[in-house]
C-alpha atoms as a PDB file:
ATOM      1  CA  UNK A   1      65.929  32.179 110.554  1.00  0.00           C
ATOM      2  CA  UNK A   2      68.985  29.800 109.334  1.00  0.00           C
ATOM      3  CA  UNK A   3      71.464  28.320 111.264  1.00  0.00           C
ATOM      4  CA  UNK A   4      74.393  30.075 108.950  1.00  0.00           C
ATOM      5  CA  UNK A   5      72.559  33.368 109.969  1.00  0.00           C
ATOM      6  CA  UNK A   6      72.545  32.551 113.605  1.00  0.00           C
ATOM      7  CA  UNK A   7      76.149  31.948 114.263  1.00  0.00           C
ATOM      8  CA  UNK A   8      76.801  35.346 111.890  1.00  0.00           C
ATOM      9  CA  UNK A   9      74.807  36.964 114.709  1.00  0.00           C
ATOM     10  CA  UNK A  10      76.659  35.095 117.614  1.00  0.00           C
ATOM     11  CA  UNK A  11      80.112  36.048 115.953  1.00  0.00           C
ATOM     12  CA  UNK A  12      78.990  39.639 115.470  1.00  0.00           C
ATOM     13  CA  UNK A  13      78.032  40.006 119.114  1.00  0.00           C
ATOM     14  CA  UNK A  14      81.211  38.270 120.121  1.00  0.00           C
ATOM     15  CA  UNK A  15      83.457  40.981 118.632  1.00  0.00           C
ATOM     16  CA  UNK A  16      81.155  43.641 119.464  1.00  0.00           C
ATOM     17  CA  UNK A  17      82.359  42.051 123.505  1.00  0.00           C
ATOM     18  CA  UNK A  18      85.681  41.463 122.588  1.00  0.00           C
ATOM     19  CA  UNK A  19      86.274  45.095 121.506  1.00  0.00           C
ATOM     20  CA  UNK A  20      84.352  46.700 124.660  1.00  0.00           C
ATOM     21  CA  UNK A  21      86.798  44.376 126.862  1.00  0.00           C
ATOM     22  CA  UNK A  22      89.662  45.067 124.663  1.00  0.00           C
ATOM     23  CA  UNK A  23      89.149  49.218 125.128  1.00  0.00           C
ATOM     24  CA  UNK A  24      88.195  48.753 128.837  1.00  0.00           C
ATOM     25  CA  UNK A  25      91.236  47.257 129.384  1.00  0.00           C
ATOM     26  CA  UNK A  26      93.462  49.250 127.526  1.00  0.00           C
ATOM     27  CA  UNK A  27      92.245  52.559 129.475  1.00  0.00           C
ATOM     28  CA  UNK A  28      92.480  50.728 132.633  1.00  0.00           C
ATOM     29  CA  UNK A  29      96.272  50.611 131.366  1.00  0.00           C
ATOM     30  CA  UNK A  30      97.029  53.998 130.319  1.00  0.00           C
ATOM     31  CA  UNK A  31      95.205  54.655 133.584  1.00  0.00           C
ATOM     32  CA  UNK A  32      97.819  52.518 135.768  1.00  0.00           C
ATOM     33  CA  UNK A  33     100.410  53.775 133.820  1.00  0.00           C
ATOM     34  CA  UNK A  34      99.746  57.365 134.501  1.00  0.00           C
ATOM     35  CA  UNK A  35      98.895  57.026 138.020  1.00  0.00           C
ATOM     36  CA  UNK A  36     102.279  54.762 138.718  1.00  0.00           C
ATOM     37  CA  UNK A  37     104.411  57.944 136.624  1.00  0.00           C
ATOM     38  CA  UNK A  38     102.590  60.021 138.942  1.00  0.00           C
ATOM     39  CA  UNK A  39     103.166  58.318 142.179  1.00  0.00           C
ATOM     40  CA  UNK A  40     106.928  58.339 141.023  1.00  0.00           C
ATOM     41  CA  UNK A  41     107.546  61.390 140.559  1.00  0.00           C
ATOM     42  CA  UNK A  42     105.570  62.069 144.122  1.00  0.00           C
ATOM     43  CA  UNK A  43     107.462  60.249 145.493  1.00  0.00           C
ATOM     44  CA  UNK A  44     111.377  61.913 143.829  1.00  0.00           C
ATOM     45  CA  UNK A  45     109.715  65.570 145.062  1.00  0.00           C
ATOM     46  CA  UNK A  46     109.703  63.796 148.662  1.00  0.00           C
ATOM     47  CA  UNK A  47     113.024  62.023 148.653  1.00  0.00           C
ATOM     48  CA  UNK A  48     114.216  65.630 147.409  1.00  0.00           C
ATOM     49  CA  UNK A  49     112.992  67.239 150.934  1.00  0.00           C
ATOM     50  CA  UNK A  50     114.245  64.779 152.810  1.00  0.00           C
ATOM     51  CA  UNK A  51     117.719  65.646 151.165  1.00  0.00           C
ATOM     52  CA  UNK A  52     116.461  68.916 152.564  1.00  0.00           C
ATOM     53  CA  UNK A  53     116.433  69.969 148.951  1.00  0.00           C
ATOM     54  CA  UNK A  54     113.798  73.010 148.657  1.00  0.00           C
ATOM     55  CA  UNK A  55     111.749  74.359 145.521  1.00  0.00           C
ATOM     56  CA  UNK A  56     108.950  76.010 144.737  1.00  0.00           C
ATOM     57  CA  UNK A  57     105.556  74.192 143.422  1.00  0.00           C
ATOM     58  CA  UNK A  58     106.473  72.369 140.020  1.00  0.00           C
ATOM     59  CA  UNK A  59     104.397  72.544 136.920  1.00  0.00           C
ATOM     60  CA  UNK A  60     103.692  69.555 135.278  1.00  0.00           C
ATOM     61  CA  UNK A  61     102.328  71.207 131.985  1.00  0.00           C
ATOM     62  CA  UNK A  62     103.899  70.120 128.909  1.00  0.00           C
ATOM     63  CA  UNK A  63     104.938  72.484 126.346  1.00  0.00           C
ATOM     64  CA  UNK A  64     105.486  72.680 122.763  1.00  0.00           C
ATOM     65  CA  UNK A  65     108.659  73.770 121.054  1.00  0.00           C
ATOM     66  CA  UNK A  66     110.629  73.883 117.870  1.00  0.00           C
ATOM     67  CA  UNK A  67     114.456  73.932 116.703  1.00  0.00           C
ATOM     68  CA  UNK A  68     115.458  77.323 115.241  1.00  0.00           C
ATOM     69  CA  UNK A  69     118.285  78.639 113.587  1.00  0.00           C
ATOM     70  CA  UNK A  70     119.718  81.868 113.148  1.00  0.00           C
ATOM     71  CA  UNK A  71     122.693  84.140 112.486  1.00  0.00           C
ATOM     72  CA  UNK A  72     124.323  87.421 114.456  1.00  0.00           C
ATOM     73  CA  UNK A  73     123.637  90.709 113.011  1.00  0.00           C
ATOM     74  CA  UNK A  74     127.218  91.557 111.442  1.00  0.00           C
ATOM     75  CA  UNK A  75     128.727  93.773 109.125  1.00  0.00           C
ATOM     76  CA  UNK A  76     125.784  95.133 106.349  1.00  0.00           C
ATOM     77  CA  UNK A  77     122.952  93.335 108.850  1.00  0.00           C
ATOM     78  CA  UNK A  78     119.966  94.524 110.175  1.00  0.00           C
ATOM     79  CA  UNK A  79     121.494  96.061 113.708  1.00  0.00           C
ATOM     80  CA  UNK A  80     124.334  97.764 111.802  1.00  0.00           C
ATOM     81  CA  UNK A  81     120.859  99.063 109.370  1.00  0.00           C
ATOM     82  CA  UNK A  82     118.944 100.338 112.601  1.00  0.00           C
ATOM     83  CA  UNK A  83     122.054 101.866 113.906  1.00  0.00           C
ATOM     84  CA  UNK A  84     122.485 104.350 111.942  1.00  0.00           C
ATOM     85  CA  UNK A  85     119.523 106.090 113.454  1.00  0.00           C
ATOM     86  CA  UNK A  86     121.333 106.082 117.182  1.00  0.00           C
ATOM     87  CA  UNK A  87     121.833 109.491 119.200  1.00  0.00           C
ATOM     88  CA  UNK A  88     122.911 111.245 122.292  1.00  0.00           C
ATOM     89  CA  UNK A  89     126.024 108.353 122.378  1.00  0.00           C
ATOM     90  CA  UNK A  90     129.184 107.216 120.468  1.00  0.00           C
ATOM     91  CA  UNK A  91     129.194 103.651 119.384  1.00  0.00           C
ATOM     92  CA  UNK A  92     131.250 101.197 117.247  1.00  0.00           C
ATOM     93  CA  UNK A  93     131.122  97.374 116.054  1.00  0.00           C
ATOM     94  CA  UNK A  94     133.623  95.012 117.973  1.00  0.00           C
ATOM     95  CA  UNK A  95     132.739  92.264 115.865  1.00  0.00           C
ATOM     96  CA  UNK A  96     129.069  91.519 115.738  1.00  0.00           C
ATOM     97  CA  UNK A  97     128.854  93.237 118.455  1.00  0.00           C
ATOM     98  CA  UNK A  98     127.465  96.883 119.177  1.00  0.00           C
ATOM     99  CA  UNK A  99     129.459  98.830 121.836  1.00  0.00           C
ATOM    100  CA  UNK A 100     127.515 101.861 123.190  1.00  0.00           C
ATOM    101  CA  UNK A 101     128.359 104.965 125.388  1.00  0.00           C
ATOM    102  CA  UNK A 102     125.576 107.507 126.337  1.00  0.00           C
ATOM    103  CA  UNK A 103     126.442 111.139 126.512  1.00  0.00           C
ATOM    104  CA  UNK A 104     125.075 111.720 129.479  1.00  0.00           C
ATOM    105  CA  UNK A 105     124.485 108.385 132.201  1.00  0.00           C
ATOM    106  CA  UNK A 106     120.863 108.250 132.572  1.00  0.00           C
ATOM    107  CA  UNK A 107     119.769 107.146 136.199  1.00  0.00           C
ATOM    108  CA  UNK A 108     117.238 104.124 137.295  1.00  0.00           C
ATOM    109  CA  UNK A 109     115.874 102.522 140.444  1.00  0.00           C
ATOM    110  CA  UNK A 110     118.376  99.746 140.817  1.00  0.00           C
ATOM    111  CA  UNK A 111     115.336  98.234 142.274  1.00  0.00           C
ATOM    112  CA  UNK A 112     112.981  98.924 139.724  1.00  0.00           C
ATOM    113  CA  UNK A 113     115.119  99.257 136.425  1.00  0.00           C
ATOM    114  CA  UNK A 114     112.445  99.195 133.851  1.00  0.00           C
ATOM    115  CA  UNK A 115     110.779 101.834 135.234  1.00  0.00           C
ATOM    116  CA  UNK A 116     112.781 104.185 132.877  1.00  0.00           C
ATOM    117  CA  UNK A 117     114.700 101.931 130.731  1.00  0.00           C
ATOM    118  CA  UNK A 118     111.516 100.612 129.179  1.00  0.00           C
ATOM    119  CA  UNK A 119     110.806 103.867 127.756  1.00  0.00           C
ATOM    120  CA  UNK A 120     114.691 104.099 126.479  1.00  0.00           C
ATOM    121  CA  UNK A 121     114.180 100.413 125.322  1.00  0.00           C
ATOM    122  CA  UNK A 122     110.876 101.541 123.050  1.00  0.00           C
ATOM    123  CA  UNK A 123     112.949 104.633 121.563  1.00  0.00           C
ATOM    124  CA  UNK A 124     115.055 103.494 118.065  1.00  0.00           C
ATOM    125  CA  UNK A 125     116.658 106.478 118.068  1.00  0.00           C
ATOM    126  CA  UNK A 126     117.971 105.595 121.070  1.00  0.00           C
ATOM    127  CA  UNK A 127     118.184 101.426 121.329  1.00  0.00           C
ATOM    128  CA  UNK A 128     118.275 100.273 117.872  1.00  0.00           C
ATOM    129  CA  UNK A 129     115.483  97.214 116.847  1.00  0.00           C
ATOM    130  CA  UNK A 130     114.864  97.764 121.134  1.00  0.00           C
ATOM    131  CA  UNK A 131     111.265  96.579 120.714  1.00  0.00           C
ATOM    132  CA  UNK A 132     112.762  93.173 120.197  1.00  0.00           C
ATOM    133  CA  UNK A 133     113.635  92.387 123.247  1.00  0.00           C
ATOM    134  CA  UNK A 134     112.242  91.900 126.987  1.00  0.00           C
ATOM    135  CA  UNK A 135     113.450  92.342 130.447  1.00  0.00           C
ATOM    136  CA  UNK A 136     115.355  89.095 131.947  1.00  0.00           C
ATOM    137  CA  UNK A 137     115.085  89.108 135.767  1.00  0.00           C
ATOM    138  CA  UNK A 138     116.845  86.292 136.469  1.00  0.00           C
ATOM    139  CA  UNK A 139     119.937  87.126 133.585  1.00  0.00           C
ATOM    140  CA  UNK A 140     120.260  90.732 135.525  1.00  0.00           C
ATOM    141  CA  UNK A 141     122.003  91.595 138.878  1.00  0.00           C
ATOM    142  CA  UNK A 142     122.873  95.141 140.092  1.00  0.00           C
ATOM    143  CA  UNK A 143     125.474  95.859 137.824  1.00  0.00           C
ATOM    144  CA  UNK A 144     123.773  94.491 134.421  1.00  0.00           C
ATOM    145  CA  UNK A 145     120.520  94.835 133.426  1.00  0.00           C
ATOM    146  CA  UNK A 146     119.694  92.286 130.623  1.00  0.00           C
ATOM    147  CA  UNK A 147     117.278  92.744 128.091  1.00  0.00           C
ATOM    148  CA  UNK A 148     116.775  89.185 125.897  1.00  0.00           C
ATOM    149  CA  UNK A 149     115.245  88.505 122.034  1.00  0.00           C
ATOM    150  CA  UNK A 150     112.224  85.790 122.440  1.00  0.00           C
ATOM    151  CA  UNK A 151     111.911  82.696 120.452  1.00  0.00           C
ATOM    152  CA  UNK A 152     108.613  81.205 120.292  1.00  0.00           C
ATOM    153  CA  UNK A 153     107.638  83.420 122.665  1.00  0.00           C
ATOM    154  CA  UNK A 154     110.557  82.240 125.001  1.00  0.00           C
ATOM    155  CA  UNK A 155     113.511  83.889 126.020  1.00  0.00           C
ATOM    156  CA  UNK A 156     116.940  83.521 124.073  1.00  0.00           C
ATOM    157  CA  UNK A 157     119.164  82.765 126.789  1.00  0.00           C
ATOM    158  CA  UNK A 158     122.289  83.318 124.481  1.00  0.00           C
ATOM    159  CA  UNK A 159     125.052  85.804 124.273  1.00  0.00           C
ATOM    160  CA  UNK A 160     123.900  85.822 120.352  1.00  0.00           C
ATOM    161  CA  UNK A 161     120.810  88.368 121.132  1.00  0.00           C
ATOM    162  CA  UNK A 162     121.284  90.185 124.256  1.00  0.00           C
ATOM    163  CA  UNK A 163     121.006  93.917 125.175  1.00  0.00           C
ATOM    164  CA  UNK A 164     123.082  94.575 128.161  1.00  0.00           C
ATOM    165  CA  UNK A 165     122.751  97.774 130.070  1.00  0.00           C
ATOM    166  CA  UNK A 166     125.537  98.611 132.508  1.00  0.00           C
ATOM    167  CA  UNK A 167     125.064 100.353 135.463  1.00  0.00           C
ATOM    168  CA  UNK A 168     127.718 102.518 137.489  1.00  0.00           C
ATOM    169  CA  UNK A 169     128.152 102.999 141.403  1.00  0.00           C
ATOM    170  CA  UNK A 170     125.646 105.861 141.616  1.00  0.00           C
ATOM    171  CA  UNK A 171     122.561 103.651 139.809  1.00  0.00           C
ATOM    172  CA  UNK A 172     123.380 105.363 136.436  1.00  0.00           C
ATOM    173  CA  UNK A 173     123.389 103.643 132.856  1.00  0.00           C
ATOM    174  CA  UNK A 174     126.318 104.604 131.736  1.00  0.00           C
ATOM    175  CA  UNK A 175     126.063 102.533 127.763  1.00  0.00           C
ATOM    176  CA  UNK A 176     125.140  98.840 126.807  1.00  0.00           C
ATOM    177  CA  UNK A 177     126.546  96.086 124.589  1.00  0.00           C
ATOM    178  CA  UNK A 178     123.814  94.648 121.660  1.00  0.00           C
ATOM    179  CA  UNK A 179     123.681  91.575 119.863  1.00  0.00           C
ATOM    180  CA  UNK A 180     121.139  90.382 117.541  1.00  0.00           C
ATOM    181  CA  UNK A 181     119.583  87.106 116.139  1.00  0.00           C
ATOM    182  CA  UNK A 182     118.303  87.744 112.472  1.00  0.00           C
ATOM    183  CA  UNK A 183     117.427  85.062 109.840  1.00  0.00           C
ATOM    184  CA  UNK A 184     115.441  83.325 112.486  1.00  0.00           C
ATOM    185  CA  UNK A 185     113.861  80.190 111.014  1.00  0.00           C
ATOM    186  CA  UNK A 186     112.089  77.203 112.041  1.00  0.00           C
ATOM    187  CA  UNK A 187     114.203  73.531 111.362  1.00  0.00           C
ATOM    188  CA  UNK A 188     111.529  71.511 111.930  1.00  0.00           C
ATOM    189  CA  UNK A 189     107.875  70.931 112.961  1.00  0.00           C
ATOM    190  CA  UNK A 190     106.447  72.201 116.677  1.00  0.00           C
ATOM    191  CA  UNK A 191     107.181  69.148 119.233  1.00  0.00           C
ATOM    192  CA  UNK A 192     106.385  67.958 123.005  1.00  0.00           C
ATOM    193  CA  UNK A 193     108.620  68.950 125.668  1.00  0.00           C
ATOM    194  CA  UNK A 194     109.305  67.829 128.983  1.00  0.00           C
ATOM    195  CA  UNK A 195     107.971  69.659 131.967  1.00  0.00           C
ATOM    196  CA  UNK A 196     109.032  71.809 134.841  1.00  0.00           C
ATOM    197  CA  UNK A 197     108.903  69.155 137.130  1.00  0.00           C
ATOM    198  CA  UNK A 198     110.287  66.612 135.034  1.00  0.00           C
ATOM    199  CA  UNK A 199     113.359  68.902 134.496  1.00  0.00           C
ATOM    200  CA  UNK A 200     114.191  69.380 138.260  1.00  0.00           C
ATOM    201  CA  UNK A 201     113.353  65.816 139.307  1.00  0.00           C
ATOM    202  CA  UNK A 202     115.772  64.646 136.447  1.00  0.00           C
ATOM    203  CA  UNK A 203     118.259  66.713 137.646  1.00  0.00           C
ATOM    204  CA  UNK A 204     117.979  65.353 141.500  1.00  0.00           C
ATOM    205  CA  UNK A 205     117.805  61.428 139.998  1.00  0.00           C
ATOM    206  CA  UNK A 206     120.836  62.033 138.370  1.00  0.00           C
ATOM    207  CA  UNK A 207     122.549  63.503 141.448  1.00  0.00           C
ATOM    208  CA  UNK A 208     123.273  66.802 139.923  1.00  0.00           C
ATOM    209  CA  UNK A 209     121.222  68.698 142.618  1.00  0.00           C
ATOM    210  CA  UNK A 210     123.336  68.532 146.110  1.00  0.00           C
ATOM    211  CA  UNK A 211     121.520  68.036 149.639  1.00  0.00           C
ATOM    212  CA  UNK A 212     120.892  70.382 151.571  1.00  0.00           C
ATOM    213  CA  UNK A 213     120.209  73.433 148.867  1.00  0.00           C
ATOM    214  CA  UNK A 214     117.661  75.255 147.277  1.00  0.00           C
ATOM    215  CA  UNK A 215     115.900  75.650 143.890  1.00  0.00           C
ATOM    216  CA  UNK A 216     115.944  78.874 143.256  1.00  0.00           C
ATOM    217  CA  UNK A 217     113.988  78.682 139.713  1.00  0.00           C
ATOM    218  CA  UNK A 218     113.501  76.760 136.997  1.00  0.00           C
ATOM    219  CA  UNK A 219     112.786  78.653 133.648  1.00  0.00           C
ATOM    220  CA  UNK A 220     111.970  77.709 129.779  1.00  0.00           C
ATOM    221  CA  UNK A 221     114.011  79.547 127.500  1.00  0.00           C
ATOM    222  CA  UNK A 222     116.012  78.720 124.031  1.00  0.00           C
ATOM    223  CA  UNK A 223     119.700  78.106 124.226  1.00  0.00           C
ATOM    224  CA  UNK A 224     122.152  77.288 121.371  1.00  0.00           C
ATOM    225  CA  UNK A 225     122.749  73.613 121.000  1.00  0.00           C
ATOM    226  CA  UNK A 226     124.737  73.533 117.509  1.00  0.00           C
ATOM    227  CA  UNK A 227     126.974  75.610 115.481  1.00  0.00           C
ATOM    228  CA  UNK A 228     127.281  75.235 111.678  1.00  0.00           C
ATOM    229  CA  UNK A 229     130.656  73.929 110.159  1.00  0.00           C
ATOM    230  CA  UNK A 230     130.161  77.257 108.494  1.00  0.00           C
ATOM    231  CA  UNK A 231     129.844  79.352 111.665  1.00  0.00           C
ATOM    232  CA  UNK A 232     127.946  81.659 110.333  1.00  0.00           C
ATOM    233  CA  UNK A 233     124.465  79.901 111.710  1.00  0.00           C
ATOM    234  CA  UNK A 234     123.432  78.202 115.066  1.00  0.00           C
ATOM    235  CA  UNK A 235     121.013  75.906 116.457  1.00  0.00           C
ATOM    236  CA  UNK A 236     118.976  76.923 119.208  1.00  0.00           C
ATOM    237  CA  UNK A 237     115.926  74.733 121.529  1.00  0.00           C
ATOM    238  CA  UNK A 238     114.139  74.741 124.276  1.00  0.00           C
ATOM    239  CA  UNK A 239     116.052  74.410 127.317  1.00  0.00           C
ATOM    240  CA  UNK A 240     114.722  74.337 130.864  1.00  0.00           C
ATOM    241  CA  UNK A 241     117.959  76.300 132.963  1.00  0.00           C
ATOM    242  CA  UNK A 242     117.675  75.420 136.758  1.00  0.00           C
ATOM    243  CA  UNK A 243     119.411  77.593 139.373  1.00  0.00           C
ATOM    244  CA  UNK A 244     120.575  75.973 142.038  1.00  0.00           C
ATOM    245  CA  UNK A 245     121.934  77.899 145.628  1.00  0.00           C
ATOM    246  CA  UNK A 246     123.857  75.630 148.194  1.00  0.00           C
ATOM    247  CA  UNK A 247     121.843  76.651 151.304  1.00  0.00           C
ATOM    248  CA  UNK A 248     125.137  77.018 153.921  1.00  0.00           C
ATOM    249  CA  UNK A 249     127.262  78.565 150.775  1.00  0.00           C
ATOM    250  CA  UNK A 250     127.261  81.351 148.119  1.00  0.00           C
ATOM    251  CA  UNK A 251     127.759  79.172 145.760  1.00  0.00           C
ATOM    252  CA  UNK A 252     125.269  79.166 142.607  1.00  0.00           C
ATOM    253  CA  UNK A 253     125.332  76.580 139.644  1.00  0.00           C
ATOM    254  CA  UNK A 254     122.973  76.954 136.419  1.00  0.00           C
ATOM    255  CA  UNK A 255     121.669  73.671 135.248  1.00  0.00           C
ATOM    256  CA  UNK A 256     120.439  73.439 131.527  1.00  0.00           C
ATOM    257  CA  UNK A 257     118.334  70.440 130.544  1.00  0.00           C
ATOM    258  CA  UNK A 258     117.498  70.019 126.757  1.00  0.00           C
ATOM    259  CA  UNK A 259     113.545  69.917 126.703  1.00  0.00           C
ATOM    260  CA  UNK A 260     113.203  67.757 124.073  1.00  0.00           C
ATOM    261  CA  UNK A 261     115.269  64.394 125.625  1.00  0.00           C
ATOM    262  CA  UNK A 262     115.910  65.017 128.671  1.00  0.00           C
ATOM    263  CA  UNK A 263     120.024  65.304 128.900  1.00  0.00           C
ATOM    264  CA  UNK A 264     122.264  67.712 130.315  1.00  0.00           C
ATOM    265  CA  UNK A 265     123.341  70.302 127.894  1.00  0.00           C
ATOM    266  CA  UNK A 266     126.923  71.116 126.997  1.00  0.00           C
ATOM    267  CA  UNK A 267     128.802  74.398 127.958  1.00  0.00           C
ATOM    268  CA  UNK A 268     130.097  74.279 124.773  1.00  0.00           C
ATOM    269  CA  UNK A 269     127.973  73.815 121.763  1.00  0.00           C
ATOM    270  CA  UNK A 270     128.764  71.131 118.525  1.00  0.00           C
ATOM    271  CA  UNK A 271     129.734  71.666 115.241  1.00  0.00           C
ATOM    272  CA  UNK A 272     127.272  70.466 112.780  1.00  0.00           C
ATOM    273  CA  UNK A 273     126.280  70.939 109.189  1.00  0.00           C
ATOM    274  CA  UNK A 274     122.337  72.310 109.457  1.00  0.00           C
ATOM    275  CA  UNK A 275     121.070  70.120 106.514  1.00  0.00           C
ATOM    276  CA  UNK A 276     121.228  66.985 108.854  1.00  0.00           C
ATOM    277  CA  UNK A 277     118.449  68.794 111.110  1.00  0.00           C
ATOM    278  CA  UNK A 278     116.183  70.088 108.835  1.00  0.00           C
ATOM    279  CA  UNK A 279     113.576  67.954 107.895  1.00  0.00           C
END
């Protein structure tokens, strides 16, 4: 065997080493880095009950999500189409808006409320385009019952696709207000998105959870983040929105965290033209 082909062998080997010890060390890294992230956020979820801050378990999953962008049934849309089919009420348009009154108030289990308006929710002839939408537990209180559109699967937590059922002293729905979300459409590309607990222990870092209160849930839904210059379409993501309850008050905030980078979202959305988005 020649010398030349000995040290060809010898430099082989070499970067056959240099690549195990490269890739050994760069797991090692990812490893370290993981474990530190995770000792971190241990260690916010502790500082948060010694604040005597409260929650439920957190889920660390990470999600996938999407920008959307739609438009409010109006005038000549697909709610005023499905409409027409309506009975046993009176109802009008205020806006893009349907306003409904039933003929007779048909009574639920303020407890249970699905128990009969799923049924009246499944019926067209009754809710128009009703199989579009699911019950929101946390949206409803004794005196609405809120019925959302999904988004990926998600609830829209929006005033632009809402059914609203309203309820009168005696437990009886008395009519409902109806918005819908039509020319749904995705912007871009599906995309990570932070997790449960990421969401809450952002909020507490940045001192927008107070001592001394309670978590009362932290859910994934789609909220409008833009408006067109035109107005006639919005721009809706994936929003974690955190209740909050001071534990010696009534008082109740909503905290909305954009999924995608972590900020606090406006009350208020932008105005924006939609081709700067799309990509």
């Amino acid at each position: 065997m020649n010398f030349k082909r000995i040290q060809w062998i010898f430099l082989f080997a070499f970067l056959i080493f240099d690549l195990i010890v490269a890739g050994s060390l760069f797991f090692q890294n990812r490893f370290t880095i993981a474990n530190s992230s995770s000792h971190q956020t241990t260690m916010v979820i502790k500082e948060m009950k010694t604040d005597a801050i409260s929650c439920k378990p957190l889920s660390n999953h990470q999600h996938l999500g999407y920008y959307f962008a739609g438009s409010r049934s109006g005038d000549n849309g697909e709610l005023d189409s499905q409409a027409a089919k309506l009975r046993d009420q009176s109802y009008h348009f205020n806006s893009d808006e349907l306003v409904s009154s039933f003929d007779d108030p048909i009574k639920v289990d303020r407890h249970h409320p699905t128990k009969r308006l799923a049924r009246l929710v499944n019926n067209s002839h009754l809710i128009a385009l009703g199989n579009r939408y699911h019950y929101d537990a946390q949206l409803s209180d004794h005196e609405t019952i809120v019925y959302t559109q999904q988004l990926a699967h998600r609830p829209l937590e929006s005033v632009d696709g809402q059914l609203r059922f309203h309820l009168n002293n005696n437990g009886a729905v008395t009519g409902y207000t109806q918005t819908y979300l039509e020319n749904r459409r995705i912007l871009r590309p599906q995309a990570p998105i932070i997790s449960q607990q990421h969401a809450v222990t952002w909020l507490y870092k940045h001192n927008l959870i107070p001592n001394n209160s309670q978590v009362r849930w932290a859910k994934l839904t789609y909220t409008k983040l833009l408006v067109t210059n035109s107005h006639d379409q919005a721009v809706y993501i994936p929003t974690w929105v955190v209740e909050v309850k001071a534990k010696n008050a009534d008082t109740v905030q909503r905290l909305r965290v954009n999924a995608f980078n972590s900020t606090l979202m406006k009350s208020s959305p932008d105005n924006v033209n939609i081709s700067s988005i799309e990509k």
